[in-house]
Protein backbone atom coordinates (compact mmCIF):
# COMPACT_ATOMS: atom_id res chain seq x y z
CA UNK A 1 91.21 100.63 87.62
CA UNK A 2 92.87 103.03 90.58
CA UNK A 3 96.69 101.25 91.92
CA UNK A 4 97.61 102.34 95.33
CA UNK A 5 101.37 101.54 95.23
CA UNK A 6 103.86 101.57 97.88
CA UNK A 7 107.48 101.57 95.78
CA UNK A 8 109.30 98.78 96.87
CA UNK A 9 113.26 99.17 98.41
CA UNK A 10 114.66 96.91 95.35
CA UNK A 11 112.63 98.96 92.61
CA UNK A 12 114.22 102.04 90.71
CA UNK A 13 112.02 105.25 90.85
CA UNK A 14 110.61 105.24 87.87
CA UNK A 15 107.60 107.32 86.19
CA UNK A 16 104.69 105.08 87.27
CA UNK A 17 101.46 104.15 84.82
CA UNK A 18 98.48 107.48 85.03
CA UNK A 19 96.57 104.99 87.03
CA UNK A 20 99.25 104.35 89.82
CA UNK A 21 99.28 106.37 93.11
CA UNK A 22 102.06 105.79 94.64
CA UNK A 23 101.71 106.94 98.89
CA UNK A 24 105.22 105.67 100.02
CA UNK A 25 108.92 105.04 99.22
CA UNK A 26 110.00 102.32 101.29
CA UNK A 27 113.21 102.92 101.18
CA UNK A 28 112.88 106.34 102.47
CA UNK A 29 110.09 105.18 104.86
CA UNK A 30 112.60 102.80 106.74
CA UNK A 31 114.97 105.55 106.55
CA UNK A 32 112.74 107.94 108.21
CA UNK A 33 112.18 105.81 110.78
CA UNK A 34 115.55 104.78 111.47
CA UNK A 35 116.88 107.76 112.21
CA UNK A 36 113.60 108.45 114.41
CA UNK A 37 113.72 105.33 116.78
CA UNK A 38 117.50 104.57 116.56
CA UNK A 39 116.88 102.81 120.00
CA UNK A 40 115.06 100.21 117.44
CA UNK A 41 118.02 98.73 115.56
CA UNK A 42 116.36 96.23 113.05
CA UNK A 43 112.74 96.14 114.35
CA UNK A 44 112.62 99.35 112.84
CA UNK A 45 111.56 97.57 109.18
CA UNK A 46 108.55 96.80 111.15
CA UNK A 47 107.41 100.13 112.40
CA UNK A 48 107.74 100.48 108.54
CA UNK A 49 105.52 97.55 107.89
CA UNK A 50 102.84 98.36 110.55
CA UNK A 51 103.21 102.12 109.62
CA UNK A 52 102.77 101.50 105.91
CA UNK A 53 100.34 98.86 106.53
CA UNK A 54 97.89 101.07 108.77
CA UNK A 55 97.99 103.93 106.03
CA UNK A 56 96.78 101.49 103.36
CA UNK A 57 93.95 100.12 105.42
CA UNK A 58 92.93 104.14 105.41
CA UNK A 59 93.06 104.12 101.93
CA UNK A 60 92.13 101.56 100.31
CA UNK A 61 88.70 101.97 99.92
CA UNK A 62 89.19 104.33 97.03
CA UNK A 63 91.72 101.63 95.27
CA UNK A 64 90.89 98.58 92.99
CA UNK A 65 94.28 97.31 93.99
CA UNK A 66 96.98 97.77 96.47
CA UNK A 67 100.64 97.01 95.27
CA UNK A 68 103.37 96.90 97.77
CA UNK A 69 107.01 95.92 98.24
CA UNK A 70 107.99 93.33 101.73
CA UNK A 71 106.82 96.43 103.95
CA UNK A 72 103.48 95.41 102.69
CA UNK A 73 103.66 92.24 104.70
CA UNK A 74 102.07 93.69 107.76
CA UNK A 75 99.16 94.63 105.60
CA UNK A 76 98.71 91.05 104.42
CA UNK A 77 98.21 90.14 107.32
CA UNK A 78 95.48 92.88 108.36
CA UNK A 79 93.71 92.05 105.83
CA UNK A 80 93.76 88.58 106.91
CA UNK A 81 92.11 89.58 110.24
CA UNK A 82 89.95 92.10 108.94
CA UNK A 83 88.42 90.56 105.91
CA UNK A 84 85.56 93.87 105.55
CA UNK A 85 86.65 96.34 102.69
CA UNK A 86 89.85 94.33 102.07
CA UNK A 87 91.42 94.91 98.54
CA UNK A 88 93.37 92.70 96.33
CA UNK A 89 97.29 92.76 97.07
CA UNK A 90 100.27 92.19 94.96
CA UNK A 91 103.07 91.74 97.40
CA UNK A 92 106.69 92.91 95.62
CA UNK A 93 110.22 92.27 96.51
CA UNK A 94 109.90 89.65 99.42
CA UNK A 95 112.79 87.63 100.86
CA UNK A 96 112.68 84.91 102.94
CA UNK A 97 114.88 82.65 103.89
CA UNK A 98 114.64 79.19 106.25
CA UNK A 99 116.77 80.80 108.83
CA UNK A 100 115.36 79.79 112.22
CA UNK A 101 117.24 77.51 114.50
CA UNK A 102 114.66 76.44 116.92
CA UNK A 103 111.97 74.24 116.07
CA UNK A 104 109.06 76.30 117.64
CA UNK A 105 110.59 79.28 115.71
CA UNK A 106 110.73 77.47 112.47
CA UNK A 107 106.53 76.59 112.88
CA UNK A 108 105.74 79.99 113.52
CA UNK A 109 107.65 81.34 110.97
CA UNK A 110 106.35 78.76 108.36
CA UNK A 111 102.83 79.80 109.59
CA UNK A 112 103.15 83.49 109.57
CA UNK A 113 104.33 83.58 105.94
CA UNK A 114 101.78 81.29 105.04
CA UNK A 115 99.30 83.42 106.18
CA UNK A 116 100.93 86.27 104.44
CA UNK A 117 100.87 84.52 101.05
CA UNK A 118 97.95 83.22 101.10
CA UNK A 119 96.02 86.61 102.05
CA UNK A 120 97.88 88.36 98.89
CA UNK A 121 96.52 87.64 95.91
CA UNK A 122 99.74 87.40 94.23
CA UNK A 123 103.41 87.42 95.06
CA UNK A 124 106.49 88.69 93.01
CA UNK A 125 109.51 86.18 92.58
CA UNK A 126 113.51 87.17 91.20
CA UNK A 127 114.04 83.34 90.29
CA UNK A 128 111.84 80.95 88.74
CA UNK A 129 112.91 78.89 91.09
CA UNK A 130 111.87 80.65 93.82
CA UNK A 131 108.36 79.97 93.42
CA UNK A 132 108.43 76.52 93.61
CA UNK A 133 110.70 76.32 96.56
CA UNK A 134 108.39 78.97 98.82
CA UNK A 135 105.50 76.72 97.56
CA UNK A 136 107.05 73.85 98.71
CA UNK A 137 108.28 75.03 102.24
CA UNK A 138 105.31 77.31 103.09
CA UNK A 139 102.62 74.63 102.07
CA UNK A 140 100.79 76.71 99.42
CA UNK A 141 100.00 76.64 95.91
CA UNK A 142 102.55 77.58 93.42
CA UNK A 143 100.30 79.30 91.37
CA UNK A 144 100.61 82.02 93.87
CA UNK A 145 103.64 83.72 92.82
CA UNK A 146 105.09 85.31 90.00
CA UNK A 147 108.25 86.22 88.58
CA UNK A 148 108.98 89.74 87.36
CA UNK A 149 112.93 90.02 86.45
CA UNK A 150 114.40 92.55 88.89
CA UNK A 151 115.01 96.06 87.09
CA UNK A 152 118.14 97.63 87.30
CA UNK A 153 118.70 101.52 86.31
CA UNK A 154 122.22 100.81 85.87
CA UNK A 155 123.93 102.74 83.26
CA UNK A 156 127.31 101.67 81.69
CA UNK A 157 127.74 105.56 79.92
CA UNK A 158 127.62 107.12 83.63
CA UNK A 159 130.05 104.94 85.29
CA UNK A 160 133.76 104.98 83.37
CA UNK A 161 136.54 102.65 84.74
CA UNK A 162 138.61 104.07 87.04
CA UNK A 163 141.72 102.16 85.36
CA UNK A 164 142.41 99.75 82.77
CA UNK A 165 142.94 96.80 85.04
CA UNK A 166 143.48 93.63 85.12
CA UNK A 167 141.81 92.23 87.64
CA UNK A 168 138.45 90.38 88.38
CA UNK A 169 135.57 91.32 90.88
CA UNK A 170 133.26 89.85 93.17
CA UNK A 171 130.68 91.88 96.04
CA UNK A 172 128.22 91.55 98.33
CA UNK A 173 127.13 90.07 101.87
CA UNK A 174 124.36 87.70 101.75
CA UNK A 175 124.81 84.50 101.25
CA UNK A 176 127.84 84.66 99.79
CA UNK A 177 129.98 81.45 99.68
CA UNK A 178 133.23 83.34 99.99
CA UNK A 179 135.31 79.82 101.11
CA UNK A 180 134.66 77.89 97.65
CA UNK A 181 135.50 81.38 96.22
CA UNK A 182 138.90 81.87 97.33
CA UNK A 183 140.13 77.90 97.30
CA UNK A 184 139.14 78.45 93.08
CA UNK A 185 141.22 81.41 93.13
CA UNK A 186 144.10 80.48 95.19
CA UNK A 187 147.24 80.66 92.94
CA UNK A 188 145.96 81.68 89.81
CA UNK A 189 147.91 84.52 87.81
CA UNK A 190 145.11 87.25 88.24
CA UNK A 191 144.22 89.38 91.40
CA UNK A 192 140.64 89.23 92.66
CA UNK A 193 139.06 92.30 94.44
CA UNK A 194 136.34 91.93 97.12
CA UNK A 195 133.95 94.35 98.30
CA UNK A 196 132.16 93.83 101.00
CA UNK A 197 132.71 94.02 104.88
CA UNK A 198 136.06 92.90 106.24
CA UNK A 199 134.40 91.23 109.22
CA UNK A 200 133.08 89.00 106.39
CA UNK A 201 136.69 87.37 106.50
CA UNK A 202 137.95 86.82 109.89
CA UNK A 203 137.42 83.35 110.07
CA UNK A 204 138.96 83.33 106.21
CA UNK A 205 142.56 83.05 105.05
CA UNK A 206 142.31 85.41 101.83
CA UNK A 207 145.29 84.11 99.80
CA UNK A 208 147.70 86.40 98.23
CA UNK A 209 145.84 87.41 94.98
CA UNK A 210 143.17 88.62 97.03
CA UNK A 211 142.77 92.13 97.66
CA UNK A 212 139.57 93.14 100.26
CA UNK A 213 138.68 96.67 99.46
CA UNK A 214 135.70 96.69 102.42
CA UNK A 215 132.79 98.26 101.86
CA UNK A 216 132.85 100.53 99.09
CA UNK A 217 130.47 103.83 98.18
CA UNK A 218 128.25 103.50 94.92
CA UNK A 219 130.73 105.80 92.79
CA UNK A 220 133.69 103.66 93.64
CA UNK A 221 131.60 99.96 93.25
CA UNK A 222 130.84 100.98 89.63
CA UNK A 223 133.80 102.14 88.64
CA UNK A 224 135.94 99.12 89.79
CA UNK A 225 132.97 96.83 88.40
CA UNK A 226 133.72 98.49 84.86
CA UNK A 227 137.14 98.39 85.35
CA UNK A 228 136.96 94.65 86.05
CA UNK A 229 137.86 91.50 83.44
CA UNK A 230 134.80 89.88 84.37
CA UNK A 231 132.59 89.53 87.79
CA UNK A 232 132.70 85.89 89.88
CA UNK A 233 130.16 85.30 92.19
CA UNK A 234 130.50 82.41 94.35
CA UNK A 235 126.56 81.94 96.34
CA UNK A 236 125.53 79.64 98.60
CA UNK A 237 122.77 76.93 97.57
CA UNK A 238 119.79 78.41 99.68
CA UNK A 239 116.81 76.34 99.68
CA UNK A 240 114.64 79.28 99.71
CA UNK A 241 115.49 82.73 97.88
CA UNK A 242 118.23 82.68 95.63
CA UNK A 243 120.83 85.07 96.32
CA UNK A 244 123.09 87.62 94.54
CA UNK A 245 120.28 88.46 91.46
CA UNK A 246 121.25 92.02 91.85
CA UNK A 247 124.64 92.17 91.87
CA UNK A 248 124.68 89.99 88.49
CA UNK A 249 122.18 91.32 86.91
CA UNK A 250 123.48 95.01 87.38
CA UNK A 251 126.84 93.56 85.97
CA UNK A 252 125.26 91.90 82.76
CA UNK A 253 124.02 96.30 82.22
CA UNK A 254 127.24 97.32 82.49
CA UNK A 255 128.55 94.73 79.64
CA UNK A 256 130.20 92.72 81.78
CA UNK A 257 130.97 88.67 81.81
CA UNK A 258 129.32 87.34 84.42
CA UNK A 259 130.23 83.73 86.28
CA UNK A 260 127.96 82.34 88.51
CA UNK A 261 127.75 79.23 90.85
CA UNK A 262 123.84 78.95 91.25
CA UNK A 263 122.13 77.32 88.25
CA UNK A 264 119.04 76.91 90.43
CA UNK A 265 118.33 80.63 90.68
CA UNK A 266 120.61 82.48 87.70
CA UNK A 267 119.40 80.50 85.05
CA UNK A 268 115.96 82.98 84.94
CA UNK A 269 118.56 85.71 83.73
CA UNK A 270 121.75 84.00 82.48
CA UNK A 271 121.73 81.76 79.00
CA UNK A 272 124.90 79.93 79.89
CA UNK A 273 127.57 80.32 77.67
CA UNK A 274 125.65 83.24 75.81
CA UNK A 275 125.41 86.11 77.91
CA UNK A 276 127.30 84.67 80.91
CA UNK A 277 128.47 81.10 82.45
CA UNK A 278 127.17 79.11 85.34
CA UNK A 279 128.93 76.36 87.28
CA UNK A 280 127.78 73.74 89.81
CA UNK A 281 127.57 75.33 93.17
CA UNK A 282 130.17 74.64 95.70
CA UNK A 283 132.81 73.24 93.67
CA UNK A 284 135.72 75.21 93.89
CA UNK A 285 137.34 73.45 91.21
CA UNK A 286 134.80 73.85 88.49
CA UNK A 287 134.98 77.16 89.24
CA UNK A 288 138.43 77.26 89.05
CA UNK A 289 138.57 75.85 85.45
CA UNK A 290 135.85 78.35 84.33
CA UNK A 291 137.62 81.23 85.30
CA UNK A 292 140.90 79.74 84.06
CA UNK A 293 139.19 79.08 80.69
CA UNK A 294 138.05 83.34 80.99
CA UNK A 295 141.62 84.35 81.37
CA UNK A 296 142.55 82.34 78.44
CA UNK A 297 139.91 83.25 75.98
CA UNK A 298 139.50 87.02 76.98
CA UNK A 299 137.72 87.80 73.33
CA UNK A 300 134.75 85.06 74.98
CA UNK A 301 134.72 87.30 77.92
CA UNK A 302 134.02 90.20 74.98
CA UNK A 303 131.61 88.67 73.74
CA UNK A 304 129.96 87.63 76.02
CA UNK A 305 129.62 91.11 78.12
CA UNK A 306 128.32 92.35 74.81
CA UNK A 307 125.51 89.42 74.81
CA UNK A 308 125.19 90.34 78.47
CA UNK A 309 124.07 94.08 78.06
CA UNK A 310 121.91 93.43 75.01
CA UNK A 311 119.91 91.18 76.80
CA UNK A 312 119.95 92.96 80.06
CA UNK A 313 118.90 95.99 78.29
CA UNK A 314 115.64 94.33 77.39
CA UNK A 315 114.85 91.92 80.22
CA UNK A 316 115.87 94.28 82.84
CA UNK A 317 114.74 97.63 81.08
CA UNK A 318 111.63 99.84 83.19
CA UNK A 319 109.81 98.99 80.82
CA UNK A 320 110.03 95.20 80.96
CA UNK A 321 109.38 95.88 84.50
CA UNK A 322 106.40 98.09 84.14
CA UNK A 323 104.72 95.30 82.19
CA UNK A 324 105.19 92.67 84.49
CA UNK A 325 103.60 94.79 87.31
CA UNK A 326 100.73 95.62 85.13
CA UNK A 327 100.51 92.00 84.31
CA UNK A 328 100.56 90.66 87.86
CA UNK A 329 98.03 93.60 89.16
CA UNK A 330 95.93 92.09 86.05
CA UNK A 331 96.08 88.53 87.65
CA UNK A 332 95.55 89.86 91.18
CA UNK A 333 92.20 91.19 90.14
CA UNK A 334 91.24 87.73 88.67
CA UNK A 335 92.25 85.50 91.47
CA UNK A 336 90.21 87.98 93.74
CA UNK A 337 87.43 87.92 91.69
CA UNK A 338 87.88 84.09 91.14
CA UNK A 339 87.72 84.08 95.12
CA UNK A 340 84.77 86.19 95.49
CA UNK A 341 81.35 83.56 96.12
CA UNK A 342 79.10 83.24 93.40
């Protein structure tokens, strides 16, 4: 069996199975392009797609199976209007999110990535969750998608705190649920530390135990992570894809606590009250008394980092990883021989 495989932009580069041949880094490929067509702005992640898509269809004929990250979504969709010499597809790293505000938008949407799921043969999930909800919303069997834990390359020995602090952390952008953050940490005897954007606040009255430290580069983010008590992350309940997986889950390889207000989604990688804690979601005060309970019991928050990066270091490991794509690219060539008329 011969794996054409595009690396996906979440995946660490990692040394790849004999029979893989990987022809793109999407990351880089989006890069590339980027700085090519700046005029672009974000359409340029489709020039990726169609690019990467149009040098699959060239190749594919000397594959068993085509593996892809989200940039592969344009070739779903070939394939879906060119049915001759099509190969099975497992689809990597999507995210998609019920975002439109028009109605016509919403339809075409829901119809596009229908089409797109249902010409892969199989489609990665970070949540359990997940796969029921896209099932669900897209009108498609659930049996479509499966969940392969993200994989983090995060290493606690190469990132040493930057100071013995006493402070606790919280990061990212998307779909971040900043307000029920700050009203559960309003007042408390600890100072929190934000990185992300600034413009993420303007509409936001940070009280005074907040410090925002912007965006910050990958040396720095580690270092304050590590220097950290414990890492809060406050998410919004998305219907769709569940937010924040790799922020936590880098944080649980590092050793840290982690506290995290989506059940729903975290639950695939957090055994609550083992190697980290989850609360309700958008309940500032349950989040409140969680962390309060943390800066109390700070040999808990020990313990459980150490639970944290034990576990992480087997469900997140390459390896773990490596398995579950194997598995999946296993399955794919079932369902497409399952689909193939007797």
């Amino acid at each position: 069996m011969r794996v054409l495989y595009s690396r996906p932009l979440t995946a660490p580069k990692i040394p790849l199975p004999q029979n893989f041949h990987q022809v793109e880094d999407e990351s880089d490929l989006s890069w590339r392009l980027a700085q090519r067509f700046p005029w672009a702005g974000r359409y340029s992640e489709h020039l990726a797609g169609l690019r990467l898509a149009l040098t699959l269809l060239g190749l594919r004929r000397s594959f068993d199976v085509v593996v892809t990250g989200r940039y592969g979504e344009w070739f779903a969709l070939l394939q879906s209007f060119i049915p001759f010499g099509r190969r099975p597809h497992l689809l990597l790293d999507v995210e998609w999110y019920e975002s439109h505000s028009s109605a016509w938008r919403r339809k075409f949407n829901r119809w596009l990535h229908r089409r797109i799921i249902q010409s892969a043969n199989r489609v990665q999930v970070f949540c359990q969750i997940e796969a029921h909800n896209y099932a669900a919303y897209f009108g498609v069997e659930e049996s479509k998608f499966v969940w392969i834990p993200y994989c983090t390359d995060a290493n606690p020995s190469a990132a040493a705190p930057a100071e013995d602090a006493r402070f606790i952390f919280t990061s990212g952008v998307h779909q971040r649920d900043y307000k029920t953050l700050l009203a559960a940490i309003a007042g408390l005897p600890v100072e929190l530390r934000i990185a992300a954007p600034l413009a993420e606040f303007r509409f936001l009255e940070a009280p005074a135990n907040v410090k925002l430290l912007g965006e910050l580069s990958a040396g720095e983010y580690w270092k304050t992570l590590m220097s950290a008590r414990f890492l809060v992350l406050s998410l919004r309940p998305e219907t769709l894809r569940r937010p924040g997986v790799i922020t936590y889950a880098g944080a649980m390889r590092m050793g840290k606590c982690v506290v995290v207000n989506d059940p729903a989604g975290a639950a695939s990688y957090i055994r609550d009250g083992e190697t980290g804690f989850l609360v309700p979601p958008a309940e500032s005060g349950k989040l409140r008394d969680q962390i309060c309970f943390l800066l109390d019991h700070p040999e808990v928050v020990n313990s459980v980092g150490r639970n944290a990066e034990e576990s992480a270091r087997e469900l997140f490991s390459v390896a773990q990883y490596i398995t579950g794509v194997e598995n999946a690219v296993q399955q794919t060539l079932v369902d497409s021989r399952r689909s193939v008329p007797q």
